[in-house]
C-alpha atoms as a PDB file:
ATOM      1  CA  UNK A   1       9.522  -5.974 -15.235  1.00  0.00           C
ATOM      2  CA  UNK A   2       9.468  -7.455 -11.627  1.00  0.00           C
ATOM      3  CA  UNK A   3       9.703  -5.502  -8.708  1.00  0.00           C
ATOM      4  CA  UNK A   4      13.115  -5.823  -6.777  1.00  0.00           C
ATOM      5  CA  UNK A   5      14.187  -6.017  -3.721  1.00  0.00           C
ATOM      6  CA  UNK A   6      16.105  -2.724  -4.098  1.00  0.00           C
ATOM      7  CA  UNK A   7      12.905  -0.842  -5.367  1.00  0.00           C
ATOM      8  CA  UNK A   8      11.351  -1.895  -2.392  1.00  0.00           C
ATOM      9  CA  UNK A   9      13.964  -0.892   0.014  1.00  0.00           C
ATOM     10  CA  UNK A  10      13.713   2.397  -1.393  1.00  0.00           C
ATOM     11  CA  UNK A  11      10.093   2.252  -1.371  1.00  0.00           C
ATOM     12  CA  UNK A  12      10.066   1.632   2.290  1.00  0.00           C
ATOM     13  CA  UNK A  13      13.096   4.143   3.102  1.00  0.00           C
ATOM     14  CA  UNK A  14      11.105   7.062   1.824  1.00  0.00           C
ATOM     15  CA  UNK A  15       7.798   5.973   3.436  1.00  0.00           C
ATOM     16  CA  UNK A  16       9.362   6.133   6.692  1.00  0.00           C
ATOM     17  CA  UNK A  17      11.276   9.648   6.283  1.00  0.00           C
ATOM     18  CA  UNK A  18       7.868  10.904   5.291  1.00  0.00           C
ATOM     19  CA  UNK A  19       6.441   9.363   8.724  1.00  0.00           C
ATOM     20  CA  UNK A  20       9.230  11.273  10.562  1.00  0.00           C
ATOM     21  CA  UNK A  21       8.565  14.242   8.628  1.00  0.00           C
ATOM     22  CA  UNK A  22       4.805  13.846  10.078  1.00  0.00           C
ATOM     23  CA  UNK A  23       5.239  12.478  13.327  1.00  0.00           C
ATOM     24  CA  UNK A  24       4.007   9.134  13.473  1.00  0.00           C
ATOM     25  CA  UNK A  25       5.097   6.018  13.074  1.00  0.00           C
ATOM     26  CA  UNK A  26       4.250   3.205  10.647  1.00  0.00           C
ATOM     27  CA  UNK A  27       4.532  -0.261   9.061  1.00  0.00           C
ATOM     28  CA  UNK A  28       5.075  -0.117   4.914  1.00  0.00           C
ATOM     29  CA  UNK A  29       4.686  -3.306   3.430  1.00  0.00           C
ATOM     30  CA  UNK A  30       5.794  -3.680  -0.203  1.00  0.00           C
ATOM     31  CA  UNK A  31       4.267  -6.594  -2.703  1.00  0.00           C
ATOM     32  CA  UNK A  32       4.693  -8.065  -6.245  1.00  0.00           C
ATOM     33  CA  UNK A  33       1.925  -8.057  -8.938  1.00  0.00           C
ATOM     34  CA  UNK A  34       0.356 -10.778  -7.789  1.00  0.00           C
ATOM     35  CA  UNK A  35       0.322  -9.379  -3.866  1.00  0.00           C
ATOM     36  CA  UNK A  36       2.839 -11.779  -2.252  1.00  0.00           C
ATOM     37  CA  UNK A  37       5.665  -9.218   0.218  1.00  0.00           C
ATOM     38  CA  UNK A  38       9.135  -8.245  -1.211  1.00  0.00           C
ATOM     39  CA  UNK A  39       9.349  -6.749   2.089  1.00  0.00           C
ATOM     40  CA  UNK A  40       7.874  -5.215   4.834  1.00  0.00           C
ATOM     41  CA  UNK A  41       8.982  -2.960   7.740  1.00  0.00           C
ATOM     42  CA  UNK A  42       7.242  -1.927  11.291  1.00  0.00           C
ATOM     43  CA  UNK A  43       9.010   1.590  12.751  1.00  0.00           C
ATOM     44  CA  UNK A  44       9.540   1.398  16.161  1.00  0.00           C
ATOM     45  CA  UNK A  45       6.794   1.985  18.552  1.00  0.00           C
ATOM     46  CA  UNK A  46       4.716   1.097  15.655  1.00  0.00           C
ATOM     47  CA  UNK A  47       1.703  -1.017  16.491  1.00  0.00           C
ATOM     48  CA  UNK A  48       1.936  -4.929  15.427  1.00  0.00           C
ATOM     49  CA  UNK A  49      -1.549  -5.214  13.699  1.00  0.00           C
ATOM     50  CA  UNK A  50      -0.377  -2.476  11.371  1.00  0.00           C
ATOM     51  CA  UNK A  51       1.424  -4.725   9.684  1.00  0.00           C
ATOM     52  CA  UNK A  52      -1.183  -7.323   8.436  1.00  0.00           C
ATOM     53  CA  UNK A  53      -3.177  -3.823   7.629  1.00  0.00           C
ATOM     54  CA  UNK A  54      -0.293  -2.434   5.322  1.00  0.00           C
ATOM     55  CA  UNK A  55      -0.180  -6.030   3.645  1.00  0.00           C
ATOM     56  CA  UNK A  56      -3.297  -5.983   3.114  1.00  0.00           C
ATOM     57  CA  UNK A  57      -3.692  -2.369   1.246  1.00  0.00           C
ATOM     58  CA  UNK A  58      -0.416  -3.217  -0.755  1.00  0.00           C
ATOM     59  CA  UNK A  59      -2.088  -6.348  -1.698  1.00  0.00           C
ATOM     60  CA  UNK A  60      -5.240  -4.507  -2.550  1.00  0.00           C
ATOM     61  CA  UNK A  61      -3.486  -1.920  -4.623  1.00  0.00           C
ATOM     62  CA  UNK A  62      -1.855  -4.984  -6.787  1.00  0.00           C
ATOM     63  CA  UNK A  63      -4.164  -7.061  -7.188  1.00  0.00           C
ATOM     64  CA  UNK A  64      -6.930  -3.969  -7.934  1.00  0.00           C
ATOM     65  CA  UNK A  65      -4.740  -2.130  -9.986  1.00  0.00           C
ATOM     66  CA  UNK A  66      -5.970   0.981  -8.484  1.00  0.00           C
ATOM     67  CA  UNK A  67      -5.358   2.852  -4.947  1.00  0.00           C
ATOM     68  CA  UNK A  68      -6.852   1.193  -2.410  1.00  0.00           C
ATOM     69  CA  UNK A  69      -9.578   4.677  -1.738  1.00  0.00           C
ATOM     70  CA  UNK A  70     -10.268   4.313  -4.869  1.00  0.00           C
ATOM     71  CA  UNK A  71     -12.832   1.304  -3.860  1.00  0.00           C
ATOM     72  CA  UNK A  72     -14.469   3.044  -0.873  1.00  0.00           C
ATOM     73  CA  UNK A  73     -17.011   3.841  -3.287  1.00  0.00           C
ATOM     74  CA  UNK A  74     -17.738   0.113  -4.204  1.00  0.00           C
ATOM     75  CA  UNK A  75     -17.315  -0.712  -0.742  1.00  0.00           C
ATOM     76  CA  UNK A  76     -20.095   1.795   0.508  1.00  0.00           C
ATOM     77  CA  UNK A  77     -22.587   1.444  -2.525  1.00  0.00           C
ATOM     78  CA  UNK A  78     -22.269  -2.703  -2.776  1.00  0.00           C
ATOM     79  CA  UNK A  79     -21.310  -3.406   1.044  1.00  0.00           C
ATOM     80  CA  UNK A  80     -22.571  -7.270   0.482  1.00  0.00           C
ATOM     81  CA  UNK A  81     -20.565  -7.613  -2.915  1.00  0.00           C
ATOM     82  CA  UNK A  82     -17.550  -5.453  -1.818  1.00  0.00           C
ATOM     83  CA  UNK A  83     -17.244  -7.840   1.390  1.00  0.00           C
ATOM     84  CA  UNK A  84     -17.953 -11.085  -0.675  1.00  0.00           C
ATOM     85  CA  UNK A  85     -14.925 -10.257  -3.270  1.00  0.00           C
ATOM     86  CA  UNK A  86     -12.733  -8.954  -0.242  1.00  0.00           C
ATOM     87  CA  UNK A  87     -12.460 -12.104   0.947  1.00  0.00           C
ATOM     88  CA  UNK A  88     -11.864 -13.927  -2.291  1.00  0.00           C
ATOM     89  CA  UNK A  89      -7.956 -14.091  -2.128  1.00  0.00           C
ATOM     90  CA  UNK A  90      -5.302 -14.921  -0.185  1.00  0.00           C
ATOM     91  CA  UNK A  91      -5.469 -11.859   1.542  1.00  0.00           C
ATOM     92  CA  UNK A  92      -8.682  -9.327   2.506  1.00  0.00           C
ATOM     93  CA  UNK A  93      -8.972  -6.804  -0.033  1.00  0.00           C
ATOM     94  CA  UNK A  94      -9.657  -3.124   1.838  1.00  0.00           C
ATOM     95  CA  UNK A  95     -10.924  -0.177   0.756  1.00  0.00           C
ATOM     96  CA  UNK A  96      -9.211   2.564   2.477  1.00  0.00           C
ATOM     97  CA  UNK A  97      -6.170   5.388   2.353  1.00  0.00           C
ATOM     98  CA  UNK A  98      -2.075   4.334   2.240  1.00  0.00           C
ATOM     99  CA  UNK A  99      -2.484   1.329  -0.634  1.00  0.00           C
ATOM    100  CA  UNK A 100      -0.819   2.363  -3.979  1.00  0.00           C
ATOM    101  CA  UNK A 101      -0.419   0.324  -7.426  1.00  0.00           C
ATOM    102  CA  UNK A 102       3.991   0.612  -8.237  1.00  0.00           C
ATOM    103  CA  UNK A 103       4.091   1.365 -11.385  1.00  0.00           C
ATOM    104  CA  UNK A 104       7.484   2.735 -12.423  1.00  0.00           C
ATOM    105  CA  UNK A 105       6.751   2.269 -16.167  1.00  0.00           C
ATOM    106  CA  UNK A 106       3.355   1.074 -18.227  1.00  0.00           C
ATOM    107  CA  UNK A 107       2.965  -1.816 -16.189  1.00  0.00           C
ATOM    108  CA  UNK A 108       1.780  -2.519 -12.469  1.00  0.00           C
ATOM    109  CA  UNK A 109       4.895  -4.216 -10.696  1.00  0.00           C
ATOM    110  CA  UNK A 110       3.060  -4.584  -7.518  1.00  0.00           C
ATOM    111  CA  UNK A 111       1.863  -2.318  -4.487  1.00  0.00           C
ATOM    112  CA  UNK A 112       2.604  -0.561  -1.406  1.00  0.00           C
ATOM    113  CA  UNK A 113       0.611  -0.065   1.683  1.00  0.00           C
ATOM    114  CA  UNK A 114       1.107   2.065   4.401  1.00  0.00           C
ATOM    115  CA  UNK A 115      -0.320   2.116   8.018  1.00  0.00           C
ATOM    116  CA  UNK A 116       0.089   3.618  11.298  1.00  0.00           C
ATOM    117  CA  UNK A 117      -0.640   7.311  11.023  1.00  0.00           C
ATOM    118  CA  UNK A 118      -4.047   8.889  10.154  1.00  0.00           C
ATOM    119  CA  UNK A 119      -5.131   7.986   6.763  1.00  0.00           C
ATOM    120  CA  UNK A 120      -4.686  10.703   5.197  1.00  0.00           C
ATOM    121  CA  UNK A 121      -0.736  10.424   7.171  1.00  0.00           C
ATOM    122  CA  UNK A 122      -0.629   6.945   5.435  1.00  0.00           C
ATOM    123  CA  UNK A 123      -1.420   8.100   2.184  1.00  0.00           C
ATOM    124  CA  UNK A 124       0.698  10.758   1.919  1.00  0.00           C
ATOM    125  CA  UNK A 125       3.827   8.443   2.939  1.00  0.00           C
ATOM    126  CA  UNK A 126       2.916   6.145   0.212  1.00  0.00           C
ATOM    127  CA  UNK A 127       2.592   8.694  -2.268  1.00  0.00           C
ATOM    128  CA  UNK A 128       5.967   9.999  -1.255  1.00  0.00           C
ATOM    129  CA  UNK A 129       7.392   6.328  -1.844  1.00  0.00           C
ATOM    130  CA  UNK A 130       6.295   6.766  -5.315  1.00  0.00           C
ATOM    131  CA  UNK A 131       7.776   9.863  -5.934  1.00  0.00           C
ATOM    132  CA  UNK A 132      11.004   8.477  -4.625  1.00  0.00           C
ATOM    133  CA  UNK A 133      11.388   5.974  -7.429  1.00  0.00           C
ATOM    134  CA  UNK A 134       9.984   7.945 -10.411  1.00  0.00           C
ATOM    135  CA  UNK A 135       6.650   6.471 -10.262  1.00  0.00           C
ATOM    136  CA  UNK A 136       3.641   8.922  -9.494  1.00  0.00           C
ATOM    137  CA  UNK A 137       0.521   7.523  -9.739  1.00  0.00           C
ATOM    138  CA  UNK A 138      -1.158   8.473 -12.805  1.00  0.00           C
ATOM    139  CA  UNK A 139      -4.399   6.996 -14.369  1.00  0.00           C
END
């Protein structure tokens, strides 16, 4: 299963009515399994470095297989390794909030990042994505 252009759409569509629903505006970038964009959107009034920072978490969410928080550990405990292996691909792997494997079915079909808001802001629109197609995140 490959992740469409229409699940992405939809992906993004909900991520941004969350935003509204919390005030803040922000850029949700949405990639394949291997991390390269289906599509990406900045809300207006959004700032422009958000979007190499929601590319980056979607990327890191597909390419991880895991939320993108779900490395601050490695990140804190292995700072030299962490930053060594972030650097490693085509694009930096991050350990933060608002990066989130897709995975509609058993099988990772990419990832979506969020930025803009707070962290905890770009979280929750990313998790709201997910709910909009079916596709919690469960591990």
């Amino acid at each position: 299963m490959s992740l469409l252009l229409k699940t992405a759409e939809r992906l993004i569509a909900a991520s941004e009515a969350k935003a509204k629903e919390l005030g803040c505006n922000v850029t949700t970038c949405v990639v394949d399994n291997a991390g390269f964009i289906v599509e990406t959107r900045r809300m207006d009034g959004t700032r422009p470095l958000t979007a190499y920072i929601a590319h980056s978490k979607a990327y890191t969410a597909a390419i991880m297989k895991r939320p993108a928080k779900d490395l601050i550990h490695w990140a804190e405990g292995e700072p030299v390794y962490f930053n060594s292996v972030a650097q490693m691909g085509h694009v930096a792997i991050v350990a933060t909030f608002g990066g989130m494997p897709v995975r509609p079915a058993q099988d990772i079909i990419g990832g979506i990042g969020v930025s803009g808001g707070t962290p905890e802001q770009d979280q929750q629109c990313a998790e709201a994505a997910l709910l909009a197609i079916d596709a919690p995140w469960q591990k």
